[in-house]
Protein backbone atom coordinates (compact mmCIF):
# COMPACT_ATOMS: atom_id res chain seq x y z
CA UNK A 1 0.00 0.00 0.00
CA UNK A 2 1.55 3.44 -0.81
CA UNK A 3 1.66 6.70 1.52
CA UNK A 4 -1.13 7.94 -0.41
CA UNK A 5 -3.53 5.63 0.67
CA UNK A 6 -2.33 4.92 4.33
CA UNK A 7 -2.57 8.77 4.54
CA UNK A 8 -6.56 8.67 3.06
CA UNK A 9 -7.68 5.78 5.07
CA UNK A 10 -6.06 8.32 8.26
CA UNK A 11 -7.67 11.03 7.14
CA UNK A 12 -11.17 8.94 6.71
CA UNK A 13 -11.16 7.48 10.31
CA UNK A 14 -9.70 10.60 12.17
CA UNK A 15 -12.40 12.53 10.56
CA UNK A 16 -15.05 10.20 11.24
CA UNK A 17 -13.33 9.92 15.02
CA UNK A 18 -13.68 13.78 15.15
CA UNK A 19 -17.70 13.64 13.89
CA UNK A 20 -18.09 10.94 16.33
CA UNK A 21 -16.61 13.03 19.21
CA UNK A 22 -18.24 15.81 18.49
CA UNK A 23 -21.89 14.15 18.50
CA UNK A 24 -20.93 12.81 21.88
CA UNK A 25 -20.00 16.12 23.51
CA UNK A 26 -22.19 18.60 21.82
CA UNK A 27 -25.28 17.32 23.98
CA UNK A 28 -23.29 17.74 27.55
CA UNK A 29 -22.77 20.79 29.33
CA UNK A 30 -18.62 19.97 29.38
CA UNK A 31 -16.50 22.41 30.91
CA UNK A 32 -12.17 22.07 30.94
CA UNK A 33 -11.96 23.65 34.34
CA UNK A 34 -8.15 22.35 34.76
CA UNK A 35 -6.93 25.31 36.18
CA UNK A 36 -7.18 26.49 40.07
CA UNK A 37 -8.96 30.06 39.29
CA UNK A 38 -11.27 28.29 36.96
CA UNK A 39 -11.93 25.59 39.13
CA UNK A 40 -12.75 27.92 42.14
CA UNK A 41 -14.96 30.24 39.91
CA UNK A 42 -16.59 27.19 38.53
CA UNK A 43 -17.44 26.07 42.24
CA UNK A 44 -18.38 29.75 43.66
CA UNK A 45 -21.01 29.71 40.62
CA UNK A 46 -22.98 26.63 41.15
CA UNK A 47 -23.23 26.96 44.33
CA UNK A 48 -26.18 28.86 45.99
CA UNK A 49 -24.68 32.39 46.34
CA UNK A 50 -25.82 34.35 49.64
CA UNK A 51 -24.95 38.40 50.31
CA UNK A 52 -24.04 39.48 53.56
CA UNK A 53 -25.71 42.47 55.02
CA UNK A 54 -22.36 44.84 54.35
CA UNK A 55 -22.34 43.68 50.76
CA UNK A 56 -25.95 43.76 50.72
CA UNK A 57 -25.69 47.60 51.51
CA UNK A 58 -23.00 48.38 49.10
CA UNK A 59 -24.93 46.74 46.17
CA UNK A 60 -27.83 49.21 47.13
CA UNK A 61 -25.42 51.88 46.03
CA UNK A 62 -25.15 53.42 42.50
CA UNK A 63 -21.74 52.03 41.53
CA UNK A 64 -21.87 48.05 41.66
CA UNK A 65 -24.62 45.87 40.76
CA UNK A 66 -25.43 42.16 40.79
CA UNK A 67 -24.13 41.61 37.26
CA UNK A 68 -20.61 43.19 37.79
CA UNK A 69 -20.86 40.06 40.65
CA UNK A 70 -21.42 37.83 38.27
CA UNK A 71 -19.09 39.18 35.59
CA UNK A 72 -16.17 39.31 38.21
CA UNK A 73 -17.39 35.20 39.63
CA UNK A 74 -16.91 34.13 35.56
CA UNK A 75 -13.56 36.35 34.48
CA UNK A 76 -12.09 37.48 38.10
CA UNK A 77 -8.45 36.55 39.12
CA UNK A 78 -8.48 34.62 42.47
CA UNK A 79 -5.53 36.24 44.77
CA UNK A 80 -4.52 32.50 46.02
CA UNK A 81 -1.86 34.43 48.46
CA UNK A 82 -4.29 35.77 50.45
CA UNK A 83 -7.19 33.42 49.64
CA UNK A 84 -8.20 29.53 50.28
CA UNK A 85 -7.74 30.03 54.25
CA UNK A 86 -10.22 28.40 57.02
CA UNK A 87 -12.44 31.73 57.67
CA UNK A 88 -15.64 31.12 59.51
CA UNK A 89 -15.74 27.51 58.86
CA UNK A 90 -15.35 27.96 54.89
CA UNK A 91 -13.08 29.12 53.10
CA UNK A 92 -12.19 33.21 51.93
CA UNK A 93 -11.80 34.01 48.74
CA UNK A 94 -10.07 37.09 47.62
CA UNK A 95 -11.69 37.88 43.70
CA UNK A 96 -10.88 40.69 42.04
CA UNK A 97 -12.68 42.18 38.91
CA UNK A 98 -13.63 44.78 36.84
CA UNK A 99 -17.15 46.98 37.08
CA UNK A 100 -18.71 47.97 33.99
CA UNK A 101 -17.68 51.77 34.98
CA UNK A 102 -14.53 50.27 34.82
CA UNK A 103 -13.66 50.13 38.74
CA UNK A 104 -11.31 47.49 40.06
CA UNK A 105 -13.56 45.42 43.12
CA UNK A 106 -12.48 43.20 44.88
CA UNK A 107 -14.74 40.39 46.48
CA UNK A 108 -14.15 38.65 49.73
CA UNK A 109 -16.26 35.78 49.29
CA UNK A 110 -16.44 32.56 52.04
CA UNK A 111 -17.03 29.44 50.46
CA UNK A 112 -18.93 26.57 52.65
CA UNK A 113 -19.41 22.99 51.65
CA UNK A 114 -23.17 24.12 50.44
CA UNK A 115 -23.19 27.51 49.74
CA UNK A 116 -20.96 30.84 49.03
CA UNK A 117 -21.31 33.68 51.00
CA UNK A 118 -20.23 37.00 49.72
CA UNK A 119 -19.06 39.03 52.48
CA UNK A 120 -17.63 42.11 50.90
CA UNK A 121 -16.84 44.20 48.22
CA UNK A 122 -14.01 46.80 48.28
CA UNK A 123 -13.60 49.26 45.76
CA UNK A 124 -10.61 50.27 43.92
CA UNK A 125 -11.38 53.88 41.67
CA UNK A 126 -9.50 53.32 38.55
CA UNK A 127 -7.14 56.20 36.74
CA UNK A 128 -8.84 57.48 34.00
CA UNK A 129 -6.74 58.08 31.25
């Protein structure tokens, strides 16, 4: 058999492997979470998320909302130095994000075993160029 036709009958079964895989995965809610930040995000989001009374006050206020918490839980940077420690029985997360006024936040958020608790939000005015 020449190269030719080794290299079709590859071609043939790694595209029908590829249509096959596809099929599989395109019904399942599949996420690559392999990284830590990911991983934590991923966990902070499914979980039942509770507000605290101090970050219940500070999302009454003009500059945050609910949805720059939910932007900042999918595409914030987890500060591991200061974050995954026993706090309250859970464990504090230090998130920080991005408003849509473009202010740096950042989130302290304590994770239990059932839910997520967001206990603050600090607020970092950015330099407006």
């Amino acid at each position: 058999m020449k190269f030719y036709q080794r290299f079709a009958y590859y071609l043939v079964g790694l595209v029908m492997g590829c249509f096959f895989v596809a099929v599989v995965l395109s019904g399942k809610d599949t996420r690559c979470n392999y990284f830590p930040n990911a991983r934590v995000l991923n966990d902070l989001r499914n979980k039942p998320f509770n507000y605290s009374i101090e970050a219940s006050r500070k999302l009454s206020e003009d500059w945050i909302d609910t949805l720059d918490i939910k932007n900042t839980l999918t595409y914030g940077d987890i500060d591991f130095d200061k974050s995954n420690v026993p706090y309250q029985k859970g464990k504090l997360y230090i998130i920080e994000g991005r408003t849509a006024k473009k202010d740096t936040i950042t989130l302290r958020v304590i994770n239990y075993p059932s839910k997520a608790v967001l206990e603050d939000i600090i607020r970092k005015k950015s330099k407006k160029k």
